[in-house]
PDB file of N, CA and C in Angstrom:
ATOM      1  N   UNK A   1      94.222 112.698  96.308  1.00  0.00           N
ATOM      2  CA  UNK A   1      93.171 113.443  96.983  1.00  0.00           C
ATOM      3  C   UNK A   1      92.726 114.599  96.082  1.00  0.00           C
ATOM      4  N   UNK A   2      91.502 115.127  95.986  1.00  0.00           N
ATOM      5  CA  UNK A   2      90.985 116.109  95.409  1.00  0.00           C
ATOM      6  C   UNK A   2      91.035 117.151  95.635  1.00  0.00           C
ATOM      7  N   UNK A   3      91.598 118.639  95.791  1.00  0.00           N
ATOM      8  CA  UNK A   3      91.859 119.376  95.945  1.00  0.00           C
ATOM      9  C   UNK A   3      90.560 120.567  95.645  1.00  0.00           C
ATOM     10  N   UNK A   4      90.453 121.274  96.014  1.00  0.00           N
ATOM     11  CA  UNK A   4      89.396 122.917  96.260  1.00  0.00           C
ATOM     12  C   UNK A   4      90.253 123.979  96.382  1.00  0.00           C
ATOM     13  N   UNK A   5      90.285 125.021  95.731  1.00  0.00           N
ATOM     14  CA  UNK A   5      91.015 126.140  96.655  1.00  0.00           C
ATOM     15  C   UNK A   5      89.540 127.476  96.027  1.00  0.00           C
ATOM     16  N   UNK A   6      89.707 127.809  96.614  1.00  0.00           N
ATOM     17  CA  UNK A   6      88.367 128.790  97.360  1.00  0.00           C
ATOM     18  C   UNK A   6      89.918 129.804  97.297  1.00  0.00           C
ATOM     19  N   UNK A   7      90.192 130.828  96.205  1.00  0.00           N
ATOM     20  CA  UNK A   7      90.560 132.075  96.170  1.00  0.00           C
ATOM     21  C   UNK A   7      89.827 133.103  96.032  1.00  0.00           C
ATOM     22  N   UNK A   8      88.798 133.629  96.218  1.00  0.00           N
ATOM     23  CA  UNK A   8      87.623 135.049  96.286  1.00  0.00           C
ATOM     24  C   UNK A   8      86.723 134.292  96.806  1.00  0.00           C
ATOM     25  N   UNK A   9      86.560 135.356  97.459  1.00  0.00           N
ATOM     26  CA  UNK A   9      84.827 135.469  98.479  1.00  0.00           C
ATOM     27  C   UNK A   9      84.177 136.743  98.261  1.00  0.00           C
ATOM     28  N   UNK A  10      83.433 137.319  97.516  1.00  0.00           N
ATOM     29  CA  UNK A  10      83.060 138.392  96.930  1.00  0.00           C
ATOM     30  C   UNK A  10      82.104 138.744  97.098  1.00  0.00           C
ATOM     31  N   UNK A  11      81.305 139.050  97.869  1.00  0.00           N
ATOM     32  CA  UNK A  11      79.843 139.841  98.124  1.00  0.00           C
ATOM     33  C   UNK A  11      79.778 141.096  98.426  1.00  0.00           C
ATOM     34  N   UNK A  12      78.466 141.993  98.058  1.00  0.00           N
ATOM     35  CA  UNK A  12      78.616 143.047  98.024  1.00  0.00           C
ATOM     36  C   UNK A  12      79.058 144.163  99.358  1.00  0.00           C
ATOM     37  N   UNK A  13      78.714 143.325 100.544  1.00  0.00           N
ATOM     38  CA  UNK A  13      78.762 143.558 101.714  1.00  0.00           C
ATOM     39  C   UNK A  13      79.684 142.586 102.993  1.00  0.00           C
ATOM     40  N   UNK A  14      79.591 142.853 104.132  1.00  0.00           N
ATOM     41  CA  UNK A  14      80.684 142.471 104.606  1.00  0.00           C
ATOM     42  C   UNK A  14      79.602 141.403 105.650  1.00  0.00           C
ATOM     43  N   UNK A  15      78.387 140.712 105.071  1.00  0.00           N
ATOM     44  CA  UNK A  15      77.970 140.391 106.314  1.00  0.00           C
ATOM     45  C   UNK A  15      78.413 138.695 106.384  1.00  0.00           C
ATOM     46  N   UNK A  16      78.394 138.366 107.267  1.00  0.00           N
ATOM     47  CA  UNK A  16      78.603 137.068 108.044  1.00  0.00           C
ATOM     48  C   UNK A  16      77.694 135.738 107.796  1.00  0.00           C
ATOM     49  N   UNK A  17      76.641 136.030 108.161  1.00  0.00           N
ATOM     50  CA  UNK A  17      75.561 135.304 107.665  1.00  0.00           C
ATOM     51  C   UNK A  17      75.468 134.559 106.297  1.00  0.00           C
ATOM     52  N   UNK A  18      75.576 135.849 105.142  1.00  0.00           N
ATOM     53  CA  UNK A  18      75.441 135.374 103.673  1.00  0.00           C
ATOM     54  C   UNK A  18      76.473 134.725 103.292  1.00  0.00           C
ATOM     55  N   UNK A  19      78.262 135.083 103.928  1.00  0.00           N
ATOM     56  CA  UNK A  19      79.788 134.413 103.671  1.00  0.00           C
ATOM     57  C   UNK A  19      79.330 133.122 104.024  1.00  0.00           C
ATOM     58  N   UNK A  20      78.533 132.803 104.921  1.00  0.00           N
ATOM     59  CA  UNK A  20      78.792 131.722 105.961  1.00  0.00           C
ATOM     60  C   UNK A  20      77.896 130.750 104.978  1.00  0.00           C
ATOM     61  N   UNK A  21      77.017 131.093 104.347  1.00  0.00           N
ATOM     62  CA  UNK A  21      75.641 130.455 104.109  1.00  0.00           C
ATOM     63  C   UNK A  21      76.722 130.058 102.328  1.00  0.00           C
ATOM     64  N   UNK A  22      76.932 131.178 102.143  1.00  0.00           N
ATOM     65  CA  UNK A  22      77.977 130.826 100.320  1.00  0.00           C
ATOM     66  C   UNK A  22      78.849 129.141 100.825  1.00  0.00           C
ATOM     67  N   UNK A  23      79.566 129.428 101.964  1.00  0.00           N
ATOM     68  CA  UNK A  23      80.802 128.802 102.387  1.00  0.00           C
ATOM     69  C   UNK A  23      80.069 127.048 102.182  1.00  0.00           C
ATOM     70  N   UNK A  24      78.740 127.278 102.881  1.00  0.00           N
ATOM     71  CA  UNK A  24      78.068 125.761 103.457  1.00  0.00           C
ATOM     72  C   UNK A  24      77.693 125.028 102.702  1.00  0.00           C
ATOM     73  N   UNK A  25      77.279 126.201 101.177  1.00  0.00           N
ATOM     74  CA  UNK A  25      76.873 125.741  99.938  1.00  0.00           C
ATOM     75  C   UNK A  25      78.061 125.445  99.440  1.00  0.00           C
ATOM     76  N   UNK A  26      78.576 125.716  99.515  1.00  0.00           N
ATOM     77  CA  UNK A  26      79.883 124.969  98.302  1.00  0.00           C
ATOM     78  C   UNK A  26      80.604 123.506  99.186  1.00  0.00           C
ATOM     79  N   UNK A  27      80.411 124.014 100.300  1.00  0.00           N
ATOM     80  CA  UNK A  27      81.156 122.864 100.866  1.00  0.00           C
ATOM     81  C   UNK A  27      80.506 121.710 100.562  1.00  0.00           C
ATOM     82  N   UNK A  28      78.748 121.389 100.572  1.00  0.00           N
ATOM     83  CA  UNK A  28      78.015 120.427 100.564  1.00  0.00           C
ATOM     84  C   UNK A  28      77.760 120.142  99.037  1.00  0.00           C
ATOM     85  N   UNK A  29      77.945 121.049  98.006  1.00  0.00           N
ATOM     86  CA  UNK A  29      77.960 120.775  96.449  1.00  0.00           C
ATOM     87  C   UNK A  29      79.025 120.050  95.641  1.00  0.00           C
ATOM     88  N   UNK A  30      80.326 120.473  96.983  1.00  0.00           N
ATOM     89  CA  UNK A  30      81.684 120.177  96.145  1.00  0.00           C
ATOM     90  C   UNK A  30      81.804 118.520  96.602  1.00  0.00           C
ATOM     91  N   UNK A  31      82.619 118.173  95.433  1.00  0.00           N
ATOM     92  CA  UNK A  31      83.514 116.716  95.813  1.00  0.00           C
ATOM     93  C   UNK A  31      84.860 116.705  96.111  1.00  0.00           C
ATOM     94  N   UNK A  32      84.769 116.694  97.263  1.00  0.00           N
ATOM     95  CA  UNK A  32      86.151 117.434  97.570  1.00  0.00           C
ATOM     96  C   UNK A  32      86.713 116.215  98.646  1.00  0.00           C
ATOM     97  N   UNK A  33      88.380 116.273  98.772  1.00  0.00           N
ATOM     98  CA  UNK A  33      88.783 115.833 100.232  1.00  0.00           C
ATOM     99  C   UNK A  33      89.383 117.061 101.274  1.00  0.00           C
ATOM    100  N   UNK A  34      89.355 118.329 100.025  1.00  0.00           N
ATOM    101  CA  UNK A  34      89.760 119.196 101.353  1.00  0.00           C
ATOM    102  C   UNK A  34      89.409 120.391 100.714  1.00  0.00           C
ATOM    103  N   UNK A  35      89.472 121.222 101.352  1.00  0.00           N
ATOM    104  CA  UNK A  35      89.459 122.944 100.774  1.00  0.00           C
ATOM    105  C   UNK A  35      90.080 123.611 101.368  1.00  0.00           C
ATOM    106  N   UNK A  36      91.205 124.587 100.323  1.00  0.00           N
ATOM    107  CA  UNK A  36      92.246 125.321 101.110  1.00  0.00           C
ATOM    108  C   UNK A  36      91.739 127.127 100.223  1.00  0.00           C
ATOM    109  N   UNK A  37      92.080 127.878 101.392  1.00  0.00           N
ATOM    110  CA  UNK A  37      91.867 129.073 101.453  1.00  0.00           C
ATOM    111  C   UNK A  37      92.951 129.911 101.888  1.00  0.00           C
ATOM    112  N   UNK A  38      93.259 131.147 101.349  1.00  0.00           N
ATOM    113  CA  UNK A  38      94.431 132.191 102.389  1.00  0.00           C
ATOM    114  C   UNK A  38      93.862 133.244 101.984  1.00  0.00           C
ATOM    115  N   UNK A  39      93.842 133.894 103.257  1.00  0.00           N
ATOM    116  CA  UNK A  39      93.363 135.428 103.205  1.00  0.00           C
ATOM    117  C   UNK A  39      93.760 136.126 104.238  1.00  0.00           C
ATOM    118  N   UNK A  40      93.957 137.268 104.310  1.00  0.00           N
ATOM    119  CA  UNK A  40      95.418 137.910 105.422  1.00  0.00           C
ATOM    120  C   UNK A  40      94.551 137.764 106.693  1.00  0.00           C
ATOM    121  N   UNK A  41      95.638 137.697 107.928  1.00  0.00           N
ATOM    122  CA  UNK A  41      95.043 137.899 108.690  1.00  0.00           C
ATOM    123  C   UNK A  41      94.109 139.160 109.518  1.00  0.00           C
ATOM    124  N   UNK A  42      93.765 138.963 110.275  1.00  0.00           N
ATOM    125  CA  UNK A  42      92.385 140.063 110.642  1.00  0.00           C
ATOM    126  C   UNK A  42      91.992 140.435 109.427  1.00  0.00           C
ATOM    127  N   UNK A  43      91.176 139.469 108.229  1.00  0.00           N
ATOM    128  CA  UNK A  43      90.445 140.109 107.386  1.00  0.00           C
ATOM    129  C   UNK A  43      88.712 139.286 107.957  1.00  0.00           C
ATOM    130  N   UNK A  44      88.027 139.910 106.978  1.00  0.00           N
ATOM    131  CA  UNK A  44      86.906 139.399 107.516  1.00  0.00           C
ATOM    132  C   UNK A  44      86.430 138.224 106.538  1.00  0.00           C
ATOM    133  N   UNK A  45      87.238 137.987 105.327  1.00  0.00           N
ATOM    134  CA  UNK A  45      87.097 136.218 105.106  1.00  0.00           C
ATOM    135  C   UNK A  45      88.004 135.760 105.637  1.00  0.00           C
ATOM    136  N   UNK A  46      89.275 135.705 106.521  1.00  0.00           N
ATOM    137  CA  UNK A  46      89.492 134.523 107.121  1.00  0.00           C
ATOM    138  C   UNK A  46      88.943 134.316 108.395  1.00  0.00           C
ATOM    139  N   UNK A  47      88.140 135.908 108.797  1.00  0.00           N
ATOM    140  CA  UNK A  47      87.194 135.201 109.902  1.00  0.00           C
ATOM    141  C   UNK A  47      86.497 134.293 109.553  1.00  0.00           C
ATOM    142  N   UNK A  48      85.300 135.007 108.787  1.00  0.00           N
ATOM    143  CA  UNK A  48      84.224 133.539 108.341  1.00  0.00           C
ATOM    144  C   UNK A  48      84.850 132.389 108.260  1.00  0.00           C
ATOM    145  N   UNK A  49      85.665 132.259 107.375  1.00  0.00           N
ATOM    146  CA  UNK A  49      86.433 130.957 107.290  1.00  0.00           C
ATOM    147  C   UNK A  49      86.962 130.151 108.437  1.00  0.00           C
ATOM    148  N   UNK A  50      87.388 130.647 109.315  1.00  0.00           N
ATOM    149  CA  UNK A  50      87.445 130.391 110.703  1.00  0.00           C
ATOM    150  C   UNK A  50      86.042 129.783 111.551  1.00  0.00           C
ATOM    151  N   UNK A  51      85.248 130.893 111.107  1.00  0.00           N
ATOM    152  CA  UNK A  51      83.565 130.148 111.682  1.00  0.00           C
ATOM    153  C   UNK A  51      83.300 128.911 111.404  1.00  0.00           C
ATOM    154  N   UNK A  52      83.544 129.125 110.083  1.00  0.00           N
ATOM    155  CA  UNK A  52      83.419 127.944 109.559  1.00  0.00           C
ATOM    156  C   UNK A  52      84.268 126.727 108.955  1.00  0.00           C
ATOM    157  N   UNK A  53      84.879 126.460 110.162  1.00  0.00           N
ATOM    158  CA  UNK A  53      85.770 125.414 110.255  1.00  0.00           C
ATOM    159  C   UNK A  53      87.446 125.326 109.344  1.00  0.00           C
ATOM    160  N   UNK A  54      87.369 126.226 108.909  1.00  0.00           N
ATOM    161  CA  UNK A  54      88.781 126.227 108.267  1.00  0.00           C
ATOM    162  C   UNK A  54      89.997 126.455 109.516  1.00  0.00           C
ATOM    163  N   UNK A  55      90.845 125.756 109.913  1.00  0.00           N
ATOM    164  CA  UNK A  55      92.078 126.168 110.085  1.00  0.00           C
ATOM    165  C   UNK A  55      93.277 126.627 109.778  1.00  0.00           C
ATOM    166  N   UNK A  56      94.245 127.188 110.199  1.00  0.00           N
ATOM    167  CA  UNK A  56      95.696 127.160 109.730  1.00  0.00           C
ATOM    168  C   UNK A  56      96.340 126.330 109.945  1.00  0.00           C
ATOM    169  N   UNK A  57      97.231 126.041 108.565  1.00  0.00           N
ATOM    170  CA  UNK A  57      98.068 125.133 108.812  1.00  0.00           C
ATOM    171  C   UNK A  57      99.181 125.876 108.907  1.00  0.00           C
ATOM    172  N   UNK A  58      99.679 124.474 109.595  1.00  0.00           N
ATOM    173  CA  UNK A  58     100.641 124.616 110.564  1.00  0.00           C
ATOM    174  C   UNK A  58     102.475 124.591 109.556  1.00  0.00           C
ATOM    175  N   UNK A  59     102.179 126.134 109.406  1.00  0.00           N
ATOM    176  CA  UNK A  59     103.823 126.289 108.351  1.00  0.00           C
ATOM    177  C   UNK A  59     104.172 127.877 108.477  1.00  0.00           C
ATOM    178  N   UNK A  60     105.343 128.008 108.411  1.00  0.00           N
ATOM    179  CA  UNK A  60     105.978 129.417 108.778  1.00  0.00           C
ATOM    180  C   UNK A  60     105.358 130.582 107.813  1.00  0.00           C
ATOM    181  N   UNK A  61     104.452 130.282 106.593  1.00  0.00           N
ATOM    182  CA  UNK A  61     103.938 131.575 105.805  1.00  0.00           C
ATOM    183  C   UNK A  61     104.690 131.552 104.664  1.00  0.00           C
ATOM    184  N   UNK A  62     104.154 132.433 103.688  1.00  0.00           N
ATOM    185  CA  UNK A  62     104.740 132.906 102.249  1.00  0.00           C
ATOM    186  C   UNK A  62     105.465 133.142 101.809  1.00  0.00           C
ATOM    187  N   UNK A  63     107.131 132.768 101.624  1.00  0.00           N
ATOM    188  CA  UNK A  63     107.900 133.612 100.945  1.00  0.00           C
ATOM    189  C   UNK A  63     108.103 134.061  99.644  1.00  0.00           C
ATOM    190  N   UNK A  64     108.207 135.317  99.481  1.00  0.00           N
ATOM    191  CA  UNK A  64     108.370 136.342  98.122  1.00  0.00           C
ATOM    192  C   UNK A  64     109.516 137.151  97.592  1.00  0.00           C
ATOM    193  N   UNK A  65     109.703 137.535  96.644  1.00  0.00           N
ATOM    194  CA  UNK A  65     110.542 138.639  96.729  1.00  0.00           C
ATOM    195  C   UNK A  65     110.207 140.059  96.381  1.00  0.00           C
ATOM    196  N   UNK A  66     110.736 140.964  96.509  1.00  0.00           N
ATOM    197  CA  UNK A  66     109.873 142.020  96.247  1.00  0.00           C
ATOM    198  C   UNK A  66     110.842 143.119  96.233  1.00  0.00           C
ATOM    199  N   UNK A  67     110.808 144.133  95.502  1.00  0.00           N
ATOM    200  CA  UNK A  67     111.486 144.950  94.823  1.00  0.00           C
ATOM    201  C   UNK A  67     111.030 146.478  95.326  1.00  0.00           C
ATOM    202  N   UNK A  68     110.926 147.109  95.492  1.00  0.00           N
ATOM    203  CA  UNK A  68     110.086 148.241  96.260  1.00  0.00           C
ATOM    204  C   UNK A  68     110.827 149.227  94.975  1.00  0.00           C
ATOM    205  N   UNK A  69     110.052 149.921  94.206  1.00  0.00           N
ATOM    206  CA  UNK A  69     110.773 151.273  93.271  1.00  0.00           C
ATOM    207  C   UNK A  69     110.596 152.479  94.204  1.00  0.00           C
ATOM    208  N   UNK A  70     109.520 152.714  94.848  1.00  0.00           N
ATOM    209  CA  UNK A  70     109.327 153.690  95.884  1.00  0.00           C
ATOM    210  C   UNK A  70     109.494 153.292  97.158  1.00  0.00           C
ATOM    211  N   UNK A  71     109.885 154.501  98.124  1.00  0.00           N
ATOM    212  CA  UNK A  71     110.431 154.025  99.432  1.00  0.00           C
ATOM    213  C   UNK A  71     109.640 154.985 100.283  1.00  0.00           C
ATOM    214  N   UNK A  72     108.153 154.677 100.555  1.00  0.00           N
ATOM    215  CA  UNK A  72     107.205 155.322 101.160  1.00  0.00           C
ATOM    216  C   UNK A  72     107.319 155.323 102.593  1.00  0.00           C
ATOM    217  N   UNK A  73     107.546 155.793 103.965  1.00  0.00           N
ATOM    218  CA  UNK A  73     107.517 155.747 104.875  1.00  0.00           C
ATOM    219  C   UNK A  73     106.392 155.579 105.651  1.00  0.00           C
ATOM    220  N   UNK A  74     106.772 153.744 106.353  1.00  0.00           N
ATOM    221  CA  UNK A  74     106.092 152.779 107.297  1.00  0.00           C
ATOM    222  C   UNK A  74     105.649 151.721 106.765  1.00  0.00           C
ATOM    223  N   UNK A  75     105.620 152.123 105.086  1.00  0.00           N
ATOM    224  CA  UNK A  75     105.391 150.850 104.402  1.00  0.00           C
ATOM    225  C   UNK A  75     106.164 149.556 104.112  1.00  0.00           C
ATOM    226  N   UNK A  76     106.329 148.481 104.569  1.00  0.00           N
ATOM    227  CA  UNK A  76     107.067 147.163 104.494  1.00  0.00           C
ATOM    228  C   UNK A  76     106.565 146.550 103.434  1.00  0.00           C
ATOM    229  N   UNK A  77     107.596 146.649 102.400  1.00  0.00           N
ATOM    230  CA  UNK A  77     106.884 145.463 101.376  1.00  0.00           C
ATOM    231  C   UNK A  77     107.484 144.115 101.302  1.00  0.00           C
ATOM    232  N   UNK A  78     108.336 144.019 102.202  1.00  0.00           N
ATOM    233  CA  UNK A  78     108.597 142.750 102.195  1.00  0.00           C
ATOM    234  C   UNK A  78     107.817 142.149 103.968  1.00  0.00           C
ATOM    235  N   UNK A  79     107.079 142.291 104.601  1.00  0.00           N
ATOM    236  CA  UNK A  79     106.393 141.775 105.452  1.00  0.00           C
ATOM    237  C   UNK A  79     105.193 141.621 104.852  1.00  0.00           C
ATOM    238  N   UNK A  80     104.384 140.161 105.164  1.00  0.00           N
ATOM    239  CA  UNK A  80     103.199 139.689 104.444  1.00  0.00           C
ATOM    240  C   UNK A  80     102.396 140.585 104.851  1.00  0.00           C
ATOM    241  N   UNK A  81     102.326 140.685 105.860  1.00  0.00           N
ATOM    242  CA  UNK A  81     101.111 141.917 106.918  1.00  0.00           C
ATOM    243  C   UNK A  81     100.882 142.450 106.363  1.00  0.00           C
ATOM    244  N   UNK A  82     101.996 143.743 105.830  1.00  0.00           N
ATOM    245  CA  UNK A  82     101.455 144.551 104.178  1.00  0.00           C
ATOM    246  C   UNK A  82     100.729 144.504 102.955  1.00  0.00           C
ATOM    247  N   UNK A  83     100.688 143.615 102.837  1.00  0.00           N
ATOM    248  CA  UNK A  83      99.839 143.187 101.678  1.00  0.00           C
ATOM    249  C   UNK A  83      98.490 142.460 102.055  1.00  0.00           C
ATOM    250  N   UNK A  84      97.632 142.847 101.000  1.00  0.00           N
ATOM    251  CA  UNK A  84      96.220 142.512 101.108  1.00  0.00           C
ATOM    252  C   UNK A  84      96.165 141.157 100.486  1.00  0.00           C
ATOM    253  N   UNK A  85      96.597 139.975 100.450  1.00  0.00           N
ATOM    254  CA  UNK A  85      96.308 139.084  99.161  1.00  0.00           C
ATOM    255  C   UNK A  85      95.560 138.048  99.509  1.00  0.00           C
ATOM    256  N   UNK A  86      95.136 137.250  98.633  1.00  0.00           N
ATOM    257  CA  UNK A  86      93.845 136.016  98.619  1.00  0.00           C
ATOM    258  C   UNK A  86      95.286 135.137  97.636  1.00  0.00           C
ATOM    259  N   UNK A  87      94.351 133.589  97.985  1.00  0.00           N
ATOM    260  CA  UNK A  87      94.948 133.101  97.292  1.00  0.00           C
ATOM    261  C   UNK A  87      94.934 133.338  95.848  1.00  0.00           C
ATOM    262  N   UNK A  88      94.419 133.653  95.065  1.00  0.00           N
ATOM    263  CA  UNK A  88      93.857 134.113  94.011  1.00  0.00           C
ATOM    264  C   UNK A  88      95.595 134.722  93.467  1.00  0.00           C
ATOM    265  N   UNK A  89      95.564 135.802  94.497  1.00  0.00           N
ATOM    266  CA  UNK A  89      96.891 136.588  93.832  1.00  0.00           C
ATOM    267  C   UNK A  89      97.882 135.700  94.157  1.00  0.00           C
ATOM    268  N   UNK A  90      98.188 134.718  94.672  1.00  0.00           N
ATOM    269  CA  UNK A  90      99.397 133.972  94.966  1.00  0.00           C
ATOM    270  C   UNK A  90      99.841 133.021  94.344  1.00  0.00           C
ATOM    271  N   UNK A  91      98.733 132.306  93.903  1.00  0.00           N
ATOM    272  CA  UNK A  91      98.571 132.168  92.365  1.00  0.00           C
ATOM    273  C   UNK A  91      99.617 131.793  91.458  1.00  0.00           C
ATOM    274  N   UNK A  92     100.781 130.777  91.238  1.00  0.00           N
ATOM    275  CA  UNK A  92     101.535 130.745  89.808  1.00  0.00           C
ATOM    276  C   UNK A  92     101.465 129.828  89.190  1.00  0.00           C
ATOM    277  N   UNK A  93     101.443 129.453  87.766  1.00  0.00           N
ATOM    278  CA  UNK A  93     101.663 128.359  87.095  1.00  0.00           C
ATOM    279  C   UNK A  93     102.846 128.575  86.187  1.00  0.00           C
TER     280      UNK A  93
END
């Protein structure tokens, strides 16, 4: 199967319309059998992405490890919630 991954969604603004309209264009340009995306939750690309037909799949989430040098109070760096990431940053080869 052919694979897509859609890591950045980058426009200058946060509107809905233009994400949605980028999203429809690529979907109908690409040769694809699927397209996978991650972007934290309550952000406003995995809303769009949501609009527009992306789901979650169905798996327990990311594991990492993570080292904290500073110990800032309320900050969790080992909970995903904390972190801002796209697939982009998740990223290894």
């Amino acid at each position: 199967m052919k694979e897509i991954v859609l890591s950045e969604l980058i426009i200058s603004e946060h509107d809905s319309n233009i994400a949605s309209g980028l999203i429809k264009q690529m979907v109908k340009s690409l040769n694809a059998d699927y397209i996978v995306a991650y972007y934290p939750e309550r952000s406003f690309e995995r809303e769009v992405l949501r609009n527009n037909g992306f789901r979650d799949l169905p798996f327990q989430g990311i594991n990492f490890a993570v080292n904290s040098l500073v110990n800032i109070p309320g900050l969790e760096p080992g909970q995903l919630d904390s972190w801002e990431l796209s697939l982009g940053d998740l990223e290894i080869f």
